[in-house]
PDB file of N, CA and C in Angstrom:
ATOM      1  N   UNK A   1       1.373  14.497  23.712  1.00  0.00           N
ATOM      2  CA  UNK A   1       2.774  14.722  23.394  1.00  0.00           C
ATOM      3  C   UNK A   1       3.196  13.721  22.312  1.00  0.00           C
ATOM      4  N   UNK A   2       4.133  14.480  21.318  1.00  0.00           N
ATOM      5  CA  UNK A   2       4.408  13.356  20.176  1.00  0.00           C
ATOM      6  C   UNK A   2       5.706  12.850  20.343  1.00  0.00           C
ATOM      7  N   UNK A   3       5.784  11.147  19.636  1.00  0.00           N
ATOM      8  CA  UNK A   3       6.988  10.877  19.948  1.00  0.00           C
ATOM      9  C   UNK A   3       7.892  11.400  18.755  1.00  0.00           C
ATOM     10  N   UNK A   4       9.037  11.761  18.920  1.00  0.00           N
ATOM     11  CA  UNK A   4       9.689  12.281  17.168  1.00  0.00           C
ATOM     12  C   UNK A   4       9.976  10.691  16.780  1.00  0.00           C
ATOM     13  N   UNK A   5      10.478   9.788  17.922  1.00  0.00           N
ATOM     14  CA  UNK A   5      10.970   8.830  16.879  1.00  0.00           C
ATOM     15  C   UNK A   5      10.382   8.319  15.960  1.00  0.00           C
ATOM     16  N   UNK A   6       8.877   7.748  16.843  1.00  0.00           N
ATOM     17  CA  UNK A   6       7.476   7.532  16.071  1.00  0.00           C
ATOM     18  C   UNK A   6       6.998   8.252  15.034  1.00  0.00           C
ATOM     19  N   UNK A   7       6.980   9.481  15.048  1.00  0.00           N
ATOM     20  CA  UNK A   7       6.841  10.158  13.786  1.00  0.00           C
ATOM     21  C   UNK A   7       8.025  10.044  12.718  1.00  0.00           C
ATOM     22  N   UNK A   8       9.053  10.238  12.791  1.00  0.00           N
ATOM     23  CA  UNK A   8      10.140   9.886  11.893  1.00  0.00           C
ATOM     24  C   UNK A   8       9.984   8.344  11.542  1.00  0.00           C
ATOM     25  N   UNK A   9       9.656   7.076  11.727  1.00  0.00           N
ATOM     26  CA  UNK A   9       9.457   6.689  11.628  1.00  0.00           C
ATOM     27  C   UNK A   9       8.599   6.161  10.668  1.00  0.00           C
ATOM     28  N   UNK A  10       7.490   6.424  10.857  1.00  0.00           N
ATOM     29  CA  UNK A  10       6.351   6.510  10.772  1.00  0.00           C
ATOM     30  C   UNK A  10       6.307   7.806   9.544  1.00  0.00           C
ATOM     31  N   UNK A  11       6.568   8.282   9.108  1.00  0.00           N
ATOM     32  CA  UNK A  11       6.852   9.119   7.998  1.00  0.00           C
ATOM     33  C   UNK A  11       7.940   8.584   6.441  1.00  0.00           C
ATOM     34  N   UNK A  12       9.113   8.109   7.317  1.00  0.00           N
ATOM     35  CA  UNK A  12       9.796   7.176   6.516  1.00  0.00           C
ATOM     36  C   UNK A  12       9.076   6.235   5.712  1.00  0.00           C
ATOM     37  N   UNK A  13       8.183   5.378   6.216  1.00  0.00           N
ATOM     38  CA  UNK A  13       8.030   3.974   5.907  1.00  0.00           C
ATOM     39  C   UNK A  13       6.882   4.924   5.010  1.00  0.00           C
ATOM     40  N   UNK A  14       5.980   5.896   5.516  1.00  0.00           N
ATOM     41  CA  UNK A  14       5.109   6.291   4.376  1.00  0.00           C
ATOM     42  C   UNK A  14       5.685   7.128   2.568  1.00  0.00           C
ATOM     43  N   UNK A  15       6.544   7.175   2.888  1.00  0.00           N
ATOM     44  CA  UNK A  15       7.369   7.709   2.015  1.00  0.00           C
ATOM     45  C   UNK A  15       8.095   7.111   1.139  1.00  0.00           C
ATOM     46  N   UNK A  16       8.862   5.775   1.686  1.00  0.00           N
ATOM     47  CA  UNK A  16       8.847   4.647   0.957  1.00  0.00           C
ATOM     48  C   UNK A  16       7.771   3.841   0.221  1.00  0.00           C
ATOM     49  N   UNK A  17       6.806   3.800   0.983  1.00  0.00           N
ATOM     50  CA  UNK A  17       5.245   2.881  -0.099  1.00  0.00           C
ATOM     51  C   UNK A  17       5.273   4.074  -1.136  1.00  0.00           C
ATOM     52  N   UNK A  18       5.334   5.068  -1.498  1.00  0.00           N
ATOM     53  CA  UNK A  18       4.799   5.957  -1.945  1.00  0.00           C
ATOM     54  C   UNK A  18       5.900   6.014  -3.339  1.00  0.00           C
ATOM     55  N   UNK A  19       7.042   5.747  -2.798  1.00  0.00           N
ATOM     56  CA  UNK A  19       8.219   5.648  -3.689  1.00  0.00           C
ATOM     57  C   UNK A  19       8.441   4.623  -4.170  1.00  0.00           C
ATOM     58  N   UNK A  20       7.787   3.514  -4.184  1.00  0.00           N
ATOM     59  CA  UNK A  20       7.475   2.334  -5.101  1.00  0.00           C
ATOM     60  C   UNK A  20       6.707   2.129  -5.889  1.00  0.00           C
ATOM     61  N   UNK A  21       6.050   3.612  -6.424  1.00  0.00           N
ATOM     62  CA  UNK A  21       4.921   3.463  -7.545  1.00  0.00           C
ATOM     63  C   UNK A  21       5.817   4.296  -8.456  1.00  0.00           C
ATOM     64  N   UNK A  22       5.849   3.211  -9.391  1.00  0.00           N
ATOM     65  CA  UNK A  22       6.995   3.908 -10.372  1.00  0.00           C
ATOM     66  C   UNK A  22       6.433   5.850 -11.119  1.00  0.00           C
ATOM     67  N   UNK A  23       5.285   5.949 -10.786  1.00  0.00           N
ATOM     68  CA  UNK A  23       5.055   7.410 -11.463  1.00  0.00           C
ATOM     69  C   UNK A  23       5.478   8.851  -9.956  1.00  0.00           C
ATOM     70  N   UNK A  24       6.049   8.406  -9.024  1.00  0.00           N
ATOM     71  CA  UNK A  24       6.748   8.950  -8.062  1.00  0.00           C
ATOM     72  C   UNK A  24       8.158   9.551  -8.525  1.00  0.00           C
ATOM     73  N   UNK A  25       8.301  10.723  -8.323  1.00  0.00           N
ATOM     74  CA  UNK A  25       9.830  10.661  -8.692  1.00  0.00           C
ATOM     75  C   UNK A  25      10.751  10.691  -7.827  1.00  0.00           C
ATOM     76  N   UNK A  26      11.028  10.340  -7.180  1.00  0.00           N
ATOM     77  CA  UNK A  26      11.974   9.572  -6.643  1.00  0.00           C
ATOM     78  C   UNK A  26      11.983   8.095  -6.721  1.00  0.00           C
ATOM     79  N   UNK A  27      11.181   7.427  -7.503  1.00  0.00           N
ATOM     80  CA  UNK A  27      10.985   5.622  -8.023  1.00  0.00           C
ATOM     81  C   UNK A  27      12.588   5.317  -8.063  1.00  0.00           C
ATOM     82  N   UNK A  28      13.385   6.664  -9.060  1.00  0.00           N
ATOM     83  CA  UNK A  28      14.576   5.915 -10.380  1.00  0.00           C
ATOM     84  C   UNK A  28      15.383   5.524  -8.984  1.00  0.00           C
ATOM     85  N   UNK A  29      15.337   6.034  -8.007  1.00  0.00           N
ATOM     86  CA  UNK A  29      16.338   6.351  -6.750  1.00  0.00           C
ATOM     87  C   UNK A  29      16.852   4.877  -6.396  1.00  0.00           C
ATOM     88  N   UNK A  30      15.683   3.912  -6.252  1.00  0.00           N
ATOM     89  CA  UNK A  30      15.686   2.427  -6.218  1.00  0.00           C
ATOM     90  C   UNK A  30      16.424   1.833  -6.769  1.00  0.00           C
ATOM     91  N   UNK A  31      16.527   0.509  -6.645  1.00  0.00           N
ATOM     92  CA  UNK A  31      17.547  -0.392  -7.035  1.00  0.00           C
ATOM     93  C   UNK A  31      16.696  -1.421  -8.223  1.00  0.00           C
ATOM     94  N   UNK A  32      17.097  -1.544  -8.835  1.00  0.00           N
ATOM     95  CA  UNK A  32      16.119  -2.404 -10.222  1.00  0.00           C
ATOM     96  C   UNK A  32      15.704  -3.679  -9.322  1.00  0.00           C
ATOM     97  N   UNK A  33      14.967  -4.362 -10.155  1.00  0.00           N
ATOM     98  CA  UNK A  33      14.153  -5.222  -9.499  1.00  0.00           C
ATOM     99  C   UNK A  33      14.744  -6.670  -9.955  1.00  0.00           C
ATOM    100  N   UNK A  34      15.165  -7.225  -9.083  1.00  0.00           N
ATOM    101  CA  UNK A  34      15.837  -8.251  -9.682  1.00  0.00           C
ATOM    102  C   UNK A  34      15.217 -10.020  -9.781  1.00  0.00           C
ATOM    103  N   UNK A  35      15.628 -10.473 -10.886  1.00  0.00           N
ATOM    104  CA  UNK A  35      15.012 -11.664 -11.425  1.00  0.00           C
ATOM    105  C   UNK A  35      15.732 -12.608 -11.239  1.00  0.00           C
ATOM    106  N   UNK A  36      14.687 -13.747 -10.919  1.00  0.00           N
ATOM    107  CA  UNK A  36      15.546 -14.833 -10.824  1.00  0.00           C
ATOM    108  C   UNK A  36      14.760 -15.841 -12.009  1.00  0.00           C
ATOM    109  N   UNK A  37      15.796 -16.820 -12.272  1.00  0.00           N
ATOM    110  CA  UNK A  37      15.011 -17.542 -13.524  1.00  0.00           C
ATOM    111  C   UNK A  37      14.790 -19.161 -12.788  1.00  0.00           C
ATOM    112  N   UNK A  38      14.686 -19.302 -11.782  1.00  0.00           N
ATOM    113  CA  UNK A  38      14.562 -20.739 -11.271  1.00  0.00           C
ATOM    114  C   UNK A  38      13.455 -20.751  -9.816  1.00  0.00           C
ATOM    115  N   UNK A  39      12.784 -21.657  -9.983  1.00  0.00           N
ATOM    116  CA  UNK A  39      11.824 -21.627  -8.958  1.00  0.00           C
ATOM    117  C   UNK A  39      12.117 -21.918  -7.462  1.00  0.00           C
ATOM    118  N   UNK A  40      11.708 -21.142  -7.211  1.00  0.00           N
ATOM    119  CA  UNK A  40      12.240 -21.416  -5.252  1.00  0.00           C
ATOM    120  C   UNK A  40      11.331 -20.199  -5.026  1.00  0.00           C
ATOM    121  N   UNK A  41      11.952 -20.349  -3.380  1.00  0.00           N
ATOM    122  CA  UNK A  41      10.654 -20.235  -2.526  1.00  0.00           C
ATOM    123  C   UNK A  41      10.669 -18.295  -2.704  1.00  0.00           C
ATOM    124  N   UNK A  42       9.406 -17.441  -2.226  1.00  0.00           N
ATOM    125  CA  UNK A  42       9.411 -16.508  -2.704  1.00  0.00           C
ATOM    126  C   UNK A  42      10.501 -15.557  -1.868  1.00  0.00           C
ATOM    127  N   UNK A  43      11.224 -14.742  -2.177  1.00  0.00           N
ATOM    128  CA  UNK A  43      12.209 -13.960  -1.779  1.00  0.00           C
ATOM    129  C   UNK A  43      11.280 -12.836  -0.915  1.00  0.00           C
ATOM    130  N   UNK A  44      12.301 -12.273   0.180  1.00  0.00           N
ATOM    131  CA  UNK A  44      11.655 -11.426   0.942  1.00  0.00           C
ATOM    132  C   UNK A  44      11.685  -9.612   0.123  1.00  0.00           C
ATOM    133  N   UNK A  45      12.611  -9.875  -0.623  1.00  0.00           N
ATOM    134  CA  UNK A  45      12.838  -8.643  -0.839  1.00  0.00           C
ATOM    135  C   UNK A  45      13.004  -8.284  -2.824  1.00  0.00           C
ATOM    136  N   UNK A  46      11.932  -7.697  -3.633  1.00  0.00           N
ATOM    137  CA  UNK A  46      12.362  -7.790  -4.631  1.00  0.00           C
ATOM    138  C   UNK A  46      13.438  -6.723  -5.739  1.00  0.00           C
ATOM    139  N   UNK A  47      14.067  -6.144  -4.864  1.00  0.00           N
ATOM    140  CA  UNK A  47      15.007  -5.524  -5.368  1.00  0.00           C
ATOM    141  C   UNK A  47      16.654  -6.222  -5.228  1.00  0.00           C
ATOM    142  N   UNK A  48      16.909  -5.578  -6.230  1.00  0.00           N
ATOM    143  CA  UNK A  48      18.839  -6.199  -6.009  1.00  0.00           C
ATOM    144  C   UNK A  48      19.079  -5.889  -4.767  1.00  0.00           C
ATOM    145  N   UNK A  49      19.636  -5.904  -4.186  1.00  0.00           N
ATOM    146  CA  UNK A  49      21.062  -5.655  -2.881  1.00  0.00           C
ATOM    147  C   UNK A  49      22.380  -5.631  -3.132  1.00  0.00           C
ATOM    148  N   UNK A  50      22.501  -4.142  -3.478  1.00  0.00           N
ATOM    149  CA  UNK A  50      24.080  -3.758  -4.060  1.00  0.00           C
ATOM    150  C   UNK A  50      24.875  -3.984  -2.786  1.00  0.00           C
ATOM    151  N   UNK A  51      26.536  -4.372  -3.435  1.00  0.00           N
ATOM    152  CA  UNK A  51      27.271  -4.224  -2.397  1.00  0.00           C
ATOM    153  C   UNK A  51      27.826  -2.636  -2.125  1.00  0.00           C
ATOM    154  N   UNK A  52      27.837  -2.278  -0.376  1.00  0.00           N
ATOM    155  CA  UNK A  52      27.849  -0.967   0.014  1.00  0.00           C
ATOM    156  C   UNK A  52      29.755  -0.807   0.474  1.00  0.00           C
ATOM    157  N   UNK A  53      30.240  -0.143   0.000  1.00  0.00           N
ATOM    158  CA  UNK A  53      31.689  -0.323   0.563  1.00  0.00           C
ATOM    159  C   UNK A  53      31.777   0.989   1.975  1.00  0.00           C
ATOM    160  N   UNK A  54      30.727   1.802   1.743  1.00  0.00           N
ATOM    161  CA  UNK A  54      31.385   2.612   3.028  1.00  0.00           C
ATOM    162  C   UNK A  54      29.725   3.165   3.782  1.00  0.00           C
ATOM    163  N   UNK A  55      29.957   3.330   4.838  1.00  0.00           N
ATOM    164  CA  UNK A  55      28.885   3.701   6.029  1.00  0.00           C
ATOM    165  C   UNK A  55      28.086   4.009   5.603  1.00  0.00           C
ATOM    166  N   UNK A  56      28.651   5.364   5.271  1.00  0.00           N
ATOM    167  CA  UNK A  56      27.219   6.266   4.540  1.00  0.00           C
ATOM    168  C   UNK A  56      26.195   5.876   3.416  1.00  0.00           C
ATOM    169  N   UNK A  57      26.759   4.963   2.795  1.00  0.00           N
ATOM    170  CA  UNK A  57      25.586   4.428   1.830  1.00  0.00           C
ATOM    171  C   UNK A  57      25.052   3.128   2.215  1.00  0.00           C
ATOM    172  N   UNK A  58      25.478   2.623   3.681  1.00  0.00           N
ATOM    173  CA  UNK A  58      24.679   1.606   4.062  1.00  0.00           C
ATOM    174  C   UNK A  58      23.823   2.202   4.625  1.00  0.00           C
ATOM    175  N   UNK A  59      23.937   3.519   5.450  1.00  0.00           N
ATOM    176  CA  UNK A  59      22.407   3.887   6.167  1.00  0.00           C
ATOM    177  C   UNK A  59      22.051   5.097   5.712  1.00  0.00           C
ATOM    178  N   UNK A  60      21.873   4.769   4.069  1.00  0.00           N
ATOM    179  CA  UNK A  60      20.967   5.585   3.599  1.00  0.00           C
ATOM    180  C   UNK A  60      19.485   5.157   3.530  1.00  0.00           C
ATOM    181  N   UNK A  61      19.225   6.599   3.436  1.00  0.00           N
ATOM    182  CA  UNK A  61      17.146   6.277   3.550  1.00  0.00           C
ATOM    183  C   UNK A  61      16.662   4.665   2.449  1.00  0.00           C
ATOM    184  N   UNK A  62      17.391   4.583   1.396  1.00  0.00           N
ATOM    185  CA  UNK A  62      16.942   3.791   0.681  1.00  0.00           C
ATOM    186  C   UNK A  62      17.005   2.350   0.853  1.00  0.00           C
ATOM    187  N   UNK A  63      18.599   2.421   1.541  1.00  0.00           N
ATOM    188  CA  UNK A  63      18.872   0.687   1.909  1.00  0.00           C
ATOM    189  C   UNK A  63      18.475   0.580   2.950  1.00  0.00           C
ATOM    190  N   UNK A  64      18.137   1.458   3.824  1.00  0.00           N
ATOM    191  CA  UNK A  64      17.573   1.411   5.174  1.00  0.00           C
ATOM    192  C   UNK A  64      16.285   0.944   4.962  1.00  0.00           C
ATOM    193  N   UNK A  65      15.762   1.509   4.354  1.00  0.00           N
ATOM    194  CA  UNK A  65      13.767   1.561   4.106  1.00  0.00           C
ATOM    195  C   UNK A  65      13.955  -0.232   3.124  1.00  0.00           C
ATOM    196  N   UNK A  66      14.463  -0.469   2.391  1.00  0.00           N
ATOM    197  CA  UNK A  66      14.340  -1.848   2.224  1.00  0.00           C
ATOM    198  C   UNK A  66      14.516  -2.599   3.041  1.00  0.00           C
ATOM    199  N   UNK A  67      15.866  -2.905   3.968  1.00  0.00           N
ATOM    200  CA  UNK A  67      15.533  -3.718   4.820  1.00  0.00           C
ATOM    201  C   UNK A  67      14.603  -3.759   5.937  1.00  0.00           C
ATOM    202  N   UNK A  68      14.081  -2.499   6.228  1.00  0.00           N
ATOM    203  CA  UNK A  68      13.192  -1.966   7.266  1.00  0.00           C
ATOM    204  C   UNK A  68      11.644  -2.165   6.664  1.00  0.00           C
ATOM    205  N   UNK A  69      11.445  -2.036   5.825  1.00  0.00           N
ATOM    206  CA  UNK A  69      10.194  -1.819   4.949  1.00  0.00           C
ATOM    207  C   UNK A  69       9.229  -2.773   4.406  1.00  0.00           C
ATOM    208  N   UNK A  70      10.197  -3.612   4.167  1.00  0.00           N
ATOM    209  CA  UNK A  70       9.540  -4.876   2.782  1.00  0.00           C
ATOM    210  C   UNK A  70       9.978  -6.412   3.770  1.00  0.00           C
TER     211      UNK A  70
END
């Protein structure tokens, strides 16, 4: 018997690796990759982190799968 959550899951996160190779199209969907110009310690996450003003675009697949993902 399958679990759905496990599979949803587990489908997500494969879908995301897959969407970080920029010749994917859905890559542009991402958030640019953001730079820092001073040395410190390595960041967990290398994309920007836009600010989200309403629900629905905080738990979208994309900001979801970054903090979930990376």
């Amino acid at each position: 018997m399958y679990n759905a959550t496990l599979l949803f899951t587990t489908r997500d996160c494969q879908l995301f690796k897959l969407m970080r190779s920029s010749s994917h199209c859905l890559h542009h969907l991402l958030p640019p990759v953001g730079s820092v110009s001073y040395s410190l310690r390595q960041r967990g996450r290398p994309y920007e982190l836009l600010e989200h003003k309403y629900q629905k675009t905080k738990c979208s697949f994309i900001v979801r799968s970054i903090f979930d993902y990376l």
